[in-house]
Structure formats: structure tokens, C-alpha cells
PDB file of N, CA and C in Angstrom:
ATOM      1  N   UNK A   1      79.332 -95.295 -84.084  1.00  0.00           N
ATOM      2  CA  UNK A   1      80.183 -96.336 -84.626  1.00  0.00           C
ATOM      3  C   UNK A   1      79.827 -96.570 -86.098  1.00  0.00           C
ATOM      4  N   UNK A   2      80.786 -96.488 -86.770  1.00  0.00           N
ATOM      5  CA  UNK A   2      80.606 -96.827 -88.338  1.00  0.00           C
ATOM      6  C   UNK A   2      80.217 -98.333 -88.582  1.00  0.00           C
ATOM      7  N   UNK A   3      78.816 -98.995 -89.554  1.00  0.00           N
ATOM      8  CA  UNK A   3      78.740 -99.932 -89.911  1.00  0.00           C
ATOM      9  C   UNK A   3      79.166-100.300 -91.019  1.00  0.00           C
ATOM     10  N   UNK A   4      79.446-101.459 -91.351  1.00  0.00           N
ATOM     11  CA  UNK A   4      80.187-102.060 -92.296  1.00  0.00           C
ATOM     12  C   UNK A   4      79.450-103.024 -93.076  1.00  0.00           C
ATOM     13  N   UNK A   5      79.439-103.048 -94.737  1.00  0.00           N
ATOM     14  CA  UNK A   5      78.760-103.870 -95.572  1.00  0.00           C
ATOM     15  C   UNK A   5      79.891-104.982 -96.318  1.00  0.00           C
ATOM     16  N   UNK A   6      79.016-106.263 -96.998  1.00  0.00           N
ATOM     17  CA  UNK A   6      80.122-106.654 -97.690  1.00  0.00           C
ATOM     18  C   UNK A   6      80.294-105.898 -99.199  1.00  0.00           C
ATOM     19  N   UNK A   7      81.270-106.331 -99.577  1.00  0.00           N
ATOM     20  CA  UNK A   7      81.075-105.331-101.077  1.00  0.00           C
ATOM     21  C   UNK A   7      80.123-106.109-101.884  1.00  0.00           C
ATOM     22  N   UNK A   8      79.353-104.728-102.767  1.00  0.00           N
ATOM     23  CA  UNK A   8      78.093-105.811-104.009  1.00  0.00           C
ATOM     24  C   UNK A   8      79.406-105.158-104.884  1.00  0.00           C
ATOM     25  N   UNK A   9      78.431-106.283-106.706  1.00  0.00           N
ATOM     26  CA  UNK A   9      78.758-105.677-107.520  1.00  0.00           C
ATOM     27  C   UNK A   9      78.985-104.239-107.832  1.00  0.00           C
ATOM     28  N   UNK A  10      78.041-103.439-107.308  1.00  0.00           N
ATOM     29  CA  UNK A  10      78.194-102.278-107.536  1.00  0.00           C
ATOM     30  C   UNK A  10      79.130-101.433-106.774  1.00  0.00           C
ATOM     31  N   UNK A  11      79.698-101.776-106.085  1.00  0.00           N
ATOM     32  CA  UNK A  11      81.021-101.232-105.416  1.00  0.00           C
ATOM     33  C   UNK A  11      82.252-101.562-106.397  1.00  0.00           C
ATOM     34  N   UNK A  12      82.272-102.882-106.904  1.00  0.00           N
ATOM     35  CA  UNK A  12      83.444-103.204-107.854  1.00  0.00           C
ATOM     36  C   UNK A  12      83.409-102.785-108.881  1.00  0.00           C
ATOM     37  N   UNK A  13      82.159-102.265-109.312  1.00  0.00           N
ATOM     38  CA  UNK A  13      82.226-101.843-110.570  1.00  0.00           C
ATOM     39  C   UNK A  13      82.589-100.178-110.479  1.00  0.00           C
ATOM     40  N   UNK A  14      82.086 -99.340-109.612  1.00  0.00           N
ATOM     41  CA  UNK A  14      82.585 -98.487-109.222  1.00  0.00           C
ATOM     42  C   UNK A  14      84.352 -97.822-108.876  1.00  0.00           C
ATOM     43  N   UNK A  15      84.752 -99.112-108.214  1.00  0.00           N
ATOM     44  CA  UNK A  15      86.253 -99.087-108.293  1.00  0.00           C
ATOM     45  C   UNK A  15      87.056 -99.311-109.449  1.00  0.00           C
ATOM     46  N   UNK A  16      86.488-100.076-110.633  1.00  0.00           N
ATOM     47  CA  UNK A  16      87.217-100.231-111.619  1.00  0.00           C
ATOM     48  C   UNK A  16      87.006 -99.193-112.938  1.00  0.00           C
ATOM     49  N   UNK A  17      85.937 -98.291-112.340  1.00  0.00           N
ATOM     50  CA  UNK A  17      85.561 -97.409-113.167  1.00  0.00           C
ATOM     51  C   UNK A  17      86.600 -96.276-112.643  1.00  0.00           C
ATOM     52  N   UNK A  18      86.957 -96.024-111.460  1.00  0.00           N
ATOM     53  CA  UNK A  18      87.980 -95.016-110.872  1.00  0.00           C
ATOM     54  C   UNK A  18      89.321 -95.702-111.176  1.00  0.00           C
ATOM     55  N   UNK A  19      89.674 -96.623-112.196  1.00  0.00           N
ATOM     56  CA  UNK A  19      90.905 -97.344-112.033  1.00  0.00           C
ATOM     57  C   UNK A  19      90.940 -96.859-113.306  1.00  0.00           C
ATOM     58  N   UNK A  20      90.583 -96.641-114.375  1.00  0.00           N
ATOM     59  CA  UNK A  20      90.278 -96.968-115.885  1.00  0.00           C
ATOM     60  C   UNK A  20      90.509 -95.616-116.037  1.00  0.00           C
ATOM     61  N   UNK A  21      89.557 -94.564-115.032  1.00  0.00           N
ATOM     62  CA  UNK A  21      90.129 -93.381-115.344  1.00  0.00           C
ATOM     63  C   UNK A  21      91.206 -92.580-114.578  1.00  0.00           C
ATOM     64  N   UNK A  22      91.733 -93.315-114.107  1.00  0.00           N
ATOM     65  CA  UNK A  22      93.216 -92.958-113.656  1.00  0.00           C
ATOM     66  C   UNK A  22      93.818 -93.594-114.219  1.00  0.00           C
ATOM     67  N   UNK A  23      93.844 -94.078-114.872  1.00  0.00           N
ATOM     68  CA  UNK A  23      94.903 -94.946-115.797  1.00  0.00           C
ATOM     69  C   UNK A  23      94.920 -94.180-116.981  1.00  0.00           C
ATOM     70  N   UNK A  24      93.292 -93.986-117.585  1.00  0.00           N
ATOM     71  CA  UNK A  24      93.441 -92.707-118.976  1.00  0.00           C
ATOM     72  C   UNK A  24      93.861 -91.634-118.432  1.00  0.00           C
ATOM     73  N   UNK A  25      93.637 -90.552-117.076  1.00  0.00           N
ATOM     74  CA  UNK A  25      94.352 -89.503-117.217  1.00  0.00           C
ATOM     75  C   UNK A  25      95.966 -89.727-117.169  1.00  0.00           C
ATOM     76  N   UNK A  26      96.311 -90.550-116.855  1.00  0.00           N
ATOM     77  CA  UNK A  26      98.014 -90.738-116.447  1.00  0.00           C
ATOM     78  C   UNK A  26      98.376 -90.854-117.704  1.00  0.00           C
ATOM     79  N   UNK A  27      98.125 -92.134-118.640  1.00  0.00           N
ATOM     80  CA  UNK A  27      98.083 -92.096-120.020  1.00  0.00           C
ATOM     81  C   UNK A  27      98.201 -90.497-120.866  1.00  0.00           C
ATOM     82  N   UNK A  28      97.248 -90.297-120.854  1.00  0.00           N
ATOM     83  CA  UNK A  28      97.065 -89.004-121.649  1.00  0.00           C
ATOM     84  C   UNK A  28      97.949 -87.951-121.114  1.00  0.00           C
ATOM     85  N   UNK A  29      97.930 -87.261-120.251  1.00  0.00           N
ATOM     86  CA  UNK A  29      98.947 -86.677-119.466  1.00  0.00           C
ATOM     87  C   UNK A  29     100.657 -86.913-119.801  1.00  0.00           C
ATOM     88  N   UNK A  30     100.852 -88.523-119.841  1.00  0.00           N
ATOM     89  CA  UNK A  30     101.709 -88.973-120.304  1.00  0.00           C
ATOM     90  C   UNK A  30     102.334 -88.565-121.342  1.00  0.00           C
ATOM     91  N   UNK A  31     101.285 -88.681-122.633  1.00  0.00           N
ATOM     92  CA  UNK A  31     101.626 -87.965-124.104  1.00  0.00           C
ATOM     93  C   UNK A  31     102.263 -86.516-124.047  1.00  0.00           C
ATOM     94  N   UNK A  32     101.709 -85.713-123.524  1.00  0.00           N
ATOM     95  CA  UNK A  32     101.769 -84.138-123.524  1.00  0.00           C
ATOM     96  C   UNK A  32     102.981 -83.652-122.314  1.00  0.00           C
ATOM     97  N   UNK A  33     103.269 -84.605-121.050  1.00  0.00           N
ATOM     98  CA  UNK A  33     104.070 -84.112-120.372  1.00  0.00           C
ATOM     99  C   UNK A  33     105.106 -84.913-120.404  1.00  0.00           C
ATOM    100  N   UNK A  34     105.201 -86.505-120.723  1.00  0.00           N
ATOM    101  CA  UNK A  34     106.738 -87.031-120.681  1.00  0.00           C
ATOM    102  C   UNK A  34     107.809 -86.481-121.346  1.00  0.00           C
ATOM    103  N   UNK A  35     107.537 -86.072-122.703  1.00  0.00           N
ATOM    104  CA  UNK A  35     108.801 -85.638-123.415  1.00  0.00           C
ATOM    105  C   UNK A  35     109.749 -84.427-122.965  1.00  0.00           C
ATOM    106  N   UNK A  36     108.977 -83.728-122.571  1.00  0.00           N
ATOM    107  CA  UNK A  36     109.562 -82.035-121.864  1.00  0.00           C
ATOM    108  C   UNK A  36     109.658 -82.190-119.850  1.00  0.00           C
ATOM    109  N   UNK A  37     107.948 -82.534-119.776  1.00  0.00           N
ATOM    110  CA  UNK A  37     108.503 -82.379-118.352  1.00  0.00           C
ATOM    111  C   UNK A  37     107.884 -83.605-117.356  1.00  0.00           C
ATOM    112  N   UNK A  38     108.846 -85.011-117.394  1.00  0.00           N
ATOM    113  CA  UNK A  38     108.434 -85.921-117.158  1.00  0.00           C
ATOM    114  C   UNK A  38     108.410 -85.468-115.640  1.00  0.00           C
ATOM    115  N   UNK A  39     109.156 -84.377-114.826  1.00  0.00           N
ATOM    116  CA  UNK A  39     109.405 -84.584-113.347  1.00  0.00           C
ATOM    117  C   UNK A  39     107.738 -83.583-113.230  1.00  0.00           C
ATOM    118  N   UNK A  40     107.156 -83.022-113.841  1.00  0.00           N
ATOM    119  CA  UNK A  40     105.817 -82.849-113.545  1.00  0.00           C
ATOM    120  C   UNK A  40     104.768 -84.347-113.429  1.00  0.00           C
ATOM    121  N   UNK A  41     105.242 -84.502-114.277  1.00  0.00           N
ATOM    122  CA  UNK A  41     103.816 -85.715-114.754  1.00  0.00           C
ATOM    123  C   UNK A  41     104.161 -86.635-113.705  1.00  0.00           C
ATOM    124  N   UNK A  42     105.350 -87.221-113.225  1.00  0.00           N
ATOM    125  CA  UNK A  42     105.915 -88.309-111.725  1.00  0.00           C
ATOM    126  C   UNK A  42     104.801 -87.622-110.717  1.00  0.00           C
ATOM    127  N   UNK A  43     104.998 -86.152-110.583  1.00  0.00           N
ATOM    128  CA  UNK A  43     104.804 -85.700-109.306  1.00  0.00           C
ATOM    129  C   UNK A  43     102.950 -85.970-109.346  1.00  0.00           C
ATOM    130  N   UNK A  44     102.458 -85.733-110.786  1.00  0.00           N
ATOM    131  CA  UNK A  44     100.791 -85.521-111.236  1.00  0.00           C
ATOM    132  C   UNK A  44     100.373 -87.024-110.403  1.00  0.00           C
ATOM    133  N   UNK A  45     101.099 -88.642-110.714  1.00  0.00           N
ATOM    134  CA  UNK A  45     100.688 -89.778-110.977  1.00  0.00           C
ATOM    135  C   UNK A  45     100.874 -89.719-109.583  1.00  0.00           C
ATOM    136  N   UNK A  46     102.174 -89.889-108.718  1.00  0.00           N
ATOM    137  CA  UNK A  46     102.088 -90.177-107.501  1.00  0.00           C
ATOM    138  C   UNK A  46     101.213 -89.063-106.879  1.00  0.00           C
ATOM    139  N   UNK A  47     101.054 -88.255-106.971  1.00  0.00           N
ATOM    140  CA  UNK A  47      99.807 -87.681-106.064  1.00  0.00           C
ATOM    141  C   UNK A  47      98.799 -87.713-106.498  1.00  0.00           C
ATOM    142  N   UNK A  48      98.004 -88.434-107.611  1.00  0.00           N
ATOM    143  CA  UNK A  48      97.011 -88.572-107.985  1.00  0.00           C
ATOM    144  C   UNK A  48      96.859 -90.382-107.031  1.00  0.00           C
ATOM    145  N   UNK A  49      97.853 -91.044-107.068  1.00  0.00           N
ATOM    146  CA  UNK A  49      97.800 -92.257-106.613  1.00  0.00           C
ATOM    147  C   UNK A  49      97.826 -92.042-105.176  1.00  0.00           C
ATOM    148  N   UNK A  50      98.198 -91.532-104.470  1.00  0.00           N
ATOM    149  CA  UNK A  50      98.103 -91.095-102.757  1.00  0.00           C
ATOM    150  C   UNK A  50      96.588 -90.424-102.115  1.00  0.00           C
ATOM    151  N   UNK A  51      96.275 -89.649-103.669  1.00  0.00           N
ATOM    152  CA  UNK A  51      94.926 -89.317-103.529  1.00  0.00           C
ATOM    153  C   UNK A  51      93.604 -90.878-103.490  1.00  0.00           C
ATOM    154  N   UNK A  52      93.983 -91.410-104.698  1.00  0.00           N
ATOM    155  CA  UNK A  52      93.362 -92.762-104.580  1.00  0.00           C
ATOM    156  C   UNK A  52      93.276 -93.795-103.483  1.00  0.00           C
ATOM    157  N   UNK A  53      94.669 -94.093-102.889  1.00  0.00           N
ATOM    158  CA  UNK A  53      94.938 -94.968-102.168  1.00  0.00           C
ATOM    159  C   UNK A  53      94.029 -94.673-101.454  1.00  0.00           C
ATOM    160  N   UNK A  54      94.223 -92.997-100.468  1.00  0.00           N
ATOM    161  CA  UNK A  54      93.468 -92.459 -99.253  1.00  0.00           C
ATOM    162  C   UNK A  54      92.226 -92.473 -99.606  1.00  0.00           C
ATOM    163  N   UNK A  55      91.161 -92.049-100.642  1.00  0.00           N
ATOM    164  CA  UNK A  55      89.803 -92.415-100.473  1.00  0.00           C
ATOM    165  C   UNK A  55      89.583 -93.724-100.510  1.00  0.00           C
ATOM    166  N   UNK A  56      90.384 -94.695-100.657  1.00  0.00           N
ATOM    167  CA  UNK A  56      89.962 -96.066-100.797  1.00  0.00           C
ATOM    168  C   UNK A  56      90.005 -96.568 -99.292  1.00  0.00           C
ATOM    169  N   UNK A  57      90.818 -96.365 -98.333  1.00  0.00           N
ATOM    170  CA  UNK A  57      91.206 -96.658 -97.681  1.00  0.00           C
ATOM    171  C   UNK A  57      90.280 -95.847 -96.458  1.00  0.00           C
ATOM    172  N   UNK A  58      89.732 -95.295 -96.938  1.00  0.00           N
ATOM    173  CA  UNK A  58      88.804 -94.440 -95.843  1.00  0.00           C
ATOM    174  C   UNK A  58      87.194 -94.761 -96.443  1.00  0.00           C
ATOM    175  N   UNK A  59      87.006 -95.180 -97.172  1.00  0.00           N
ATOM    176  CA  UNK A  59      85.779 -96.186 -97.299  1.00  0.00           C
ATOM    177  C   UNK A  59      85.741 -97.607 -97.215  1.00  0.00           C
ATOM    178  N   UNK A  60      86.984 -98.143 -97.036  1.00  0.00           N
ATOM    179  CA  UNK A  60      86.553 -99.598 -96.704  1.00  0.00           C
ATOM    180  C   UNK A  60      87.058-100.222 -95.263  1.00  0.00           C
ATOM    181  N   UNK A  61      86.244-101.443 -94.628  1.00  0.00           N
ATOM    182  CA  UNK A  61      87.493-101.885 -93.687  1.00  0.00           C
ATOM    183  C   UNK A  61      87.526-103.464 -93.840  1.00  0.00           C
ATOM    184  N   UNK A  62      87.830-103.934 -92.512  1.00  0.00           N
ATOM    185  CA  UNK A  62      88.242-105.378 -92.998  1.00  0.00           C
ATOM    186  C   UNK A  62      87.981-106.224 -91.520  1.00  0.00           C
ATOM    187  N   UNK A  63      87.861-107.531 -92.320  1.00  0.00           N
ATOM    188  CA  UNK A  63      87.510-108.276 -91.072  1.00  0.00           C
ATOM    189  C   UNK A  63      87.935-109.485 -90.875  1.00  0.00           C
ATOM    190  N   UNK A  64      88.508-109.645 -89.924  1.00  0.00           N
ATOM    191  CA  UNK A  64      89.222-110.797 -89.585  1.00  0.00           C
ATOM    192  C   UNK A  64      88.383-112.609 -89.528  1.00  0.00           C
ATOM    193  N   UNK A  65      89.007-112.978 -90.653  1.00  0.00           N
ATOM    194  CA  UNK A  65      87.765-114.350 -91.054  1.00  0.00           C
ATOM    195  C   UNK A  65      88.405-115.272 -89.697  1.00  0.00           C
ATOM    196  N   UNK A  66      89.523-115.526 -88.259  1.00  0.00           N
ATOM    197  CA  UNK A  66      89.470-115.569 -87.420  1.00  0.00           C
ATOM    198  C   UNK A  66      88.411-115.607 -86.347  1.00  0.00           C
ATOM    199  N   UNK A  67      88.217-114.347 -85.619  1.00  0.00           N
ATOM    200  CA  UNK A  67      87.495-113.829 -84.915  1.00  0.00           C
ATOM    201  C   UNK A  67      86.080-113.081 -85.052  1.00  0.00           C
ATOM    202  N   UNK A  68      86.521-112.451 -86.550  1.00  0.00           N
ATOM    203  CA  UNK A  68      84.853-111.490 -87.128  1.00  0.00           C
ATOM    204  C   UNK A  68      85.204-110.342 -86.777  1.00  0.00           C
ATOM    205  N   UNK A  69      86.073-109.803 -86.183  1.00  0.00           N
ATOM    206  CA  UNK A  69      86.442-108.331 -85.663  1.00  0.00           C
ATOM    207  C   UNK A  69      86.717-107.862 -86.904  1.00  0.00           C
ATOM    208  N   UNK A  70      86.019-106.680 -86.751  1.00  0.00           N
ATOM    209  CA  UNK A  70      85.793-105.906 -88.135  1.00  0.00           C
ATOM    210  C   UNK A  70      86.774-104.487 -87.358  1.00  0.00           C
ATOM    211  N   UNK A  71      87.699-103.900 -88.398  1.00  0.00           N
ATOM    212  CA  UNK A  71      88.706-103.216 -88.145  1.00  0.00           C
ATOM    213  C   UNK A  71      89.296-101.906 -89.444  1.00  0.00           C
ATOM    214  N   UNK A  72      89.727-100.958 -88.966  1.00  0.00           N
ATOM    215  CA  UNK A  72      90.480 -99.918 -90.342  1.00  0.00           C
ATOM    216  C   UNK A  72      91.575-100.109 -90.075  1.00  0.00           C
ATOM    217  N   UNK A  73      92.818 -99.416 -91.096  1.00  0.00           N
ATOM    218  CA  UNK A  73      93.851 -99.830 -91.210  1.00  0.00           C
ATOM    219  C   UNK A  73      94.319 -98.321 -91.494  1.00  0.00           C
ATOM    220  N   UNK A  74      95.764 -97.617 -91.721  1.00  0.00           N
ATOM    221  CA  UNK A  74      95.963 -96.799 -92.367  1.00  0.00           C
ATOM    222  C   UNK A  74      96.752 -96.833 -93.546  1.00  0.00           C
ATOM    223  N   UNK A  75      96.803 -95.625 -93.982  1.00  0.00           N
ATOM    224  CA  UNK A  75      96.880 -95.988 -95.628  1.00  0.00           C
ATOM    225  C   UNK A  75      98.156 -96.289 -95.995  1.00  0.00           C
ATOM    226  N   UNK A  76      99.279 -96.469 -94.772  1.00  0.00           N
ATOM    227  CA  UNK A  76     100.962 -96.808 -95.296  1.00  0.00           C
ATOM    228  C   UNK A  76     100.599 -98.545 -94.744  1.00  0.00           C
ATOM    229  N   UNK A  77      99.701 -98.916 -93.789  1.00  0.00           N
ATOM    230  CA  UNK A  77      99.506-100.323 -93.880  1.00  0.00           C
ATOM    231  C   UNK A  77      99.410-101.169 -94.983  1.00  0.00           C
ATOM    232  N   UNK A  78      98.081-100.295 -95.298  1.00  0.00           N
ATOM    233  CA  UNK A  78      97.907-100.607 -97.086  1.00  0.00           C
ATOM    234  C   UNK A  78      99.158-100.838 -98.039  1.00  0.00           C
ATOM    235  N   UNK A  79      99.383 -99.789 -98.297  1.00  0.00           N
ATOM    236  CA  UNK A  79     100.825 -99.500 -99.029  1.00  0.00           C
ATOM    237  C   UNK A  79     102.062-101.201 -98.907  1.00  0.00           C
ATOM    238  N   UNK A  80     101.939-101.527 -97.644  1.00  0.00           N
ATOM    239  CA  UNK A  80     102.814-102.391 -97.394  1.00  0.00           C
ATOM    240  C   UNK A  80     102.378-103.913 -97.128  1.00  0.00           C
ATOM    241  N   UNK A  81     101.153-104.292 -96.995  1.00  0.00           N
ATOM    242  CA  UNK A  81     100.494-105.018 -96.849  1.00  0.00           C
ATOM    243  C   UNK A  81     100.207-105.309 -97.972  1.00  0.00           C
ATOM    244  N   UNK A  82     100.690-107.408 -97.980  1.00  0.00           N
ATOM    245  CA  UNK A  82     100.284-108.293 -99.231  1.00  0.00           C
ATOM    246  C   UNK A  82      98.765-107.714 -99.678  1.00  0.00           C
ATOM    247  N   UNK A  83      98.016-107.910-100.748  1.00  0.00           N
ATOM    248  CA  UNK A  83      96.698-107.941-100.984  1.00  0.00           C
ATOM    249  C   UNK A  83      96.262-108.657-102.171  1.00  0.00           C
ATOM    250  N   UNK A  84      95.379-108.864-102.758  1.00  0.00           N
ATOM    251  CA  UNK A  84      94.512-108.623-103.630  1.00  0.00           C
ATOM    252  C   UNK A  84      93.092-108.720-104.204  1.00  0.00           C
ATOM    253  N   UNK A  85      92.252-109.116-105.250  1.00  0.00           N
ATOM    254  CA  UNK A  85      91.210-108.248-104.775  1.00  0.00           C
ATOM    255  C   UNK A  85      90.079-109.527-103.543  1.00  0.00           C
ATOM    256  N   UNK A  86      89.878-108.388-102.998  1.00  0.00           N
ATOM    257  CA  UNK A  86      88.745-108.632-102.177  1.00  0.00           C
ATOM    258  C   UNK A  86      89.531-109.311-100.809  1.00  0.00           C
ATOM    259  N   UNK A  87      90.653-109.379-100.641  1.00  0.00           N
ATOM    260  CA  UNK A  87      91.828-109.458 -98.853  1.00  0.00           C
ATOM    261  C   UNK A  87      92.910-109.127 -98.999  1.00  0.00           C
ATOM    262  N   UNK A  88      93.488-108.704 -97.626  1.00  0.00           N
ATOM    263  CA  UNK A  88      94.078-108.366 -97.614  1.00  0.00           C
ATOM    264  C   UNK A  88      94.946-108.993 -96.652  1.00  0.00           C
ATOM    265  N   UNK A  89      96.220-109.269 -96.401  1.00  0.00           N
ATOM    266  CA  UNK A  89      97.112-109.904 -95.337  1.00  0.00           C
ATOM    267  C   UNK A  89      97.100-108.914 -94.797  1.00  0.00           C
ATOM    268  N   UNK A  90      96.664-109.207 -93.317  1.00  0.00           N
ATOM    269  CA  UNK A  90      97.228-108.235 -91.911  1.00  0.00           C
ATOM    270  C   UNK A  90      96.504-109.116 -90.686  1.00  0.00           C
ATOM    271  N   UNK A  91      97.321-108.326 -89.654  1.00  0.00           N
ATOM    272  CA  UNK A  91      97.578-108.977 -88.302  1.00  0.00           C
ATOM    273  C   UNK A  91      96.305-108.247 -87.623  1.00  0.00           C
ATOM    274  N   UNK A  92      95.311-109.361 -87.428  1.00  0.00           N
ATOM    275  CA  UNK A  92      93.830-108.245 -86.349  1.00  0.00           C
ATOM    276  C   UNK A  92      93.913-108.007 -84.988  1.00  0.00           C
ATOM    277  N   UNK A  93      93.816-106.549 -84.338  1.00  0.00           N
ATOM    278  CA  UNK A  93      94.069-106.396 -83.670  1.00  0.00           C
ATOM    279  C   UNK A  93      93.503-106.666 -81.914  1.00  0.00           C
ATOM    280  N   UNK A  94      92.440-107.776 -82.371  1.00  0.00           N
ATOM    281  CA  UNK A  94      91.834-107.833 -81.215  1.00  0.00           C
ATOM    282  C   UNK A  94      92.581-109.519 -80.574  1.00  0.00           C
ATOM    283  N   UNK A  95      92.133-110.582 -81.962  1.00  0.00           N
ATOM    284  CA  UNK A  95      92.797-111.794 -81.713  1.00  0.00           C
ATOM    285  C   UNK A  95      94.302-112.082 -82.338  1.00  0.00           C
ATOM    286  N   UNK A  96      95.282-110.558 -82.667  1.00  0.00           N
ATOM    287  CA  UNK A  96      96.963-111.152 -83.298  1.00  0.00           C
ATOM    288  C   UNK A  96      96.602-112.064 -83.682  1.00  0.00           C
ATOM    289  N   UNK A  97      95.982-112.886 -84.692  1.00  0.00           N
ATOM    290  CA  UNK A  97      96.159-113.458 -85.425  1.00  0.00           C
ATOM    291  C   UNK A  97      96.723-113.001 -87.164  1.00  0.00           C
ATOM    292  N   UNK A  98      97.444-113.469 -87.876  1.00  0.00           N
ATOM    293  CA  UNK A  98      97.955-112.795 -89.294  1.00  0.00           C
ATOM    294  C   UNK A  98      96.959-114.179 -90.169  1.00  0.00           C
ATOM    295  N   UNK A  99      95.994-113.019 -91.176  1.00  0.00           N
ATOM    296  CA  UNK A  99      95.482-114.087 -92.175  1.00  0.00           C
ATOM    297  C   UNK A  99      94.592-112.844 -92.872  1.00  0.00           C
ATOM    298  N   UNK A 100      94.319-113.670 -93.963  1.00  0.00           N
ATOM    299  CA  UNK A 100      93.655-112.831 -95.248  1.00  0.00           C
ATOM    300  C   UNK A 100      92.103-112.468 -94.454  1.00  0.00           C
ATOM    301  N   UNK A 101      92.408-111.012 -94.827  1.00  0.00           N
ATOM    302  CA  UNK A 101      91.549-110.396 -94.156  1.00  0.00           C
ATOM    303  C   UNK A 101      90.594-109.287 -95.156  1.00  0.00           C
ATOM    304  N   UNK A 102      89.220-110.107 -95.006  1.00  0.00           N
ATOM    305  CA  UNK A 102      87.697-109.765 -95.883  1.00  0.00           C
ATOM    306  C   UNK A 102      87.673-108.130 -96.010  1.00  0.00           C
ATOM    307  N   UNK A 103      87.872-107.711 -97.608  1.00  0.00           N
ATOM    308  CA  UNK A 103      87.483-105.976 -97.781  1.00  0.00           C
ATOM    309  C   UNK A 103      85.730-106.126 -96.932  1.00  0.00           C
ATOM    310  N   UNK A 104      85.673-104.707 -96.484  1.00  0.00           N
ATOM    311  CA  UNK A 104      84.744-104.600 -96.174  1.00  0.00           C
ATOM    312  C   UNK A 104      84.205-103.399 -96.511  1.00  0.00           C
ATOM    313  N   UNK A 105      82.693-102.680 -96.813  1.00  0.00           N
ATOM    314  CA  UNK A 105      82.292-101.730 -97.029  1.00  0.00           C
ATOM    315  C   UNK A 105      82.076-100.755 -96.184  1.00  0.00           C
ATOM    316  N   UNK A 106      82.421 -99.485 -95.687  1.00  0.00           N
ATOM    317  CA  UNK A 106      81.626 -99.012 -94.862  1.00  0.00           C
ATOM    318  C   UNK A 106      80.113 -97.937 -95.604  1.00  0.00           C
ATOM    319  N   UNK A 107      79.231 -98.084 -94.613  1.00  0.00           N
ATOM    320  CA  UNK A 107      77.893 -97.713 -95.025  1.00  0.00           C
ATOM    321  C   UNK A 107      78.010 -96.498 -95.170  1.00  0.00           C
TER     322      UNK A 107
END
């Protein structure tokens, strides 16, 4: 069974360091491929962002401030599910209850 941490600083700082540089390669990329071949550079960002979503989403989980049931989600949940940082809205699956629900680390 996978254990689960809360996030430290050093997890957030980590994520915003993978945000900064996906944001400069998209940027830069941007320069050199929008003018000629913007339907490359769409295809570069959204699959660079599907790539992101999914490692994010496979290192963290979440826990229902309800019950404490600690739980994963998949990554079109994500996608569609209110959030921001540090909860996320979703329905836990042990007590159906819907409420902002604690990022969690896995170890």
C-alpha cells in the first residue's frame, strides 16, 4: 500500500520550478514555431501539458478533511475538478461526501 505525506516546502518549490519551465519552453518554442507552424507548437504545449498533468497526478493523492480517507483520482478527474493550490473539490469515495479535498504526497 502506498503511504502518503503532507506536502513540505520542498515539494512546492519543486512544482513551481516544473511550472516556470514549462512555461519558458512553451514561450520560447512559441517564438520559433508560431509564425510558420503554430499547428506544431498546439500539438508540442498540449502534450507537454498531458505529460505534466499525468506525473502530477501520479505522485500525489488526497484526503478527505470529512472522514481522513486518503484516496487517488485520475487524471480526466483532475482535468474537471474545481481546484486550487493545495485542494481540490471532489466527492470521497468511502464517506460520498463532496468537499475540498487535502493534496497529499505520496512517499
Amino acid at each position: 500500500m502506498t503511504e502518503y505525506r503532507k506536502r513540505t516546502k520542498k515539494d512546492w518549490i519543486r512544482l513551481i520550478i516544473y511550472i516556470i519551465v514549462f512555461v519558458c519552453v512553451g514561450s520560447i518554442s512559441a517564438f520559433f514555431l508560431l509564425p510558420r507552424y503554430f499547428y506544431i507548437w498546439l500539438i508540442l504545449i498540449v502534450g507537454g501539458l498531458l505529460l505534466f498533468v499525468d506525473w502530477y497526478v501520479k505522485n500525489t493523492a488526497f484526503q478527505c478533511p470529512e472522514c481522513g480517507y486518503e484516496f487517488s483520482i485520475s487524471m480526466f478527474t483532475y482535468f474537471i475538478s474545481p481546484h486550487g493550490p493545495g485542494w481540490i473539490y471532489l466527492k470521497c469515495p468511502k464517506c460520498h461526501k463532496r468537499s475540498r479535498a487535502i493534496v497529499l504526497k505520496k512517499k
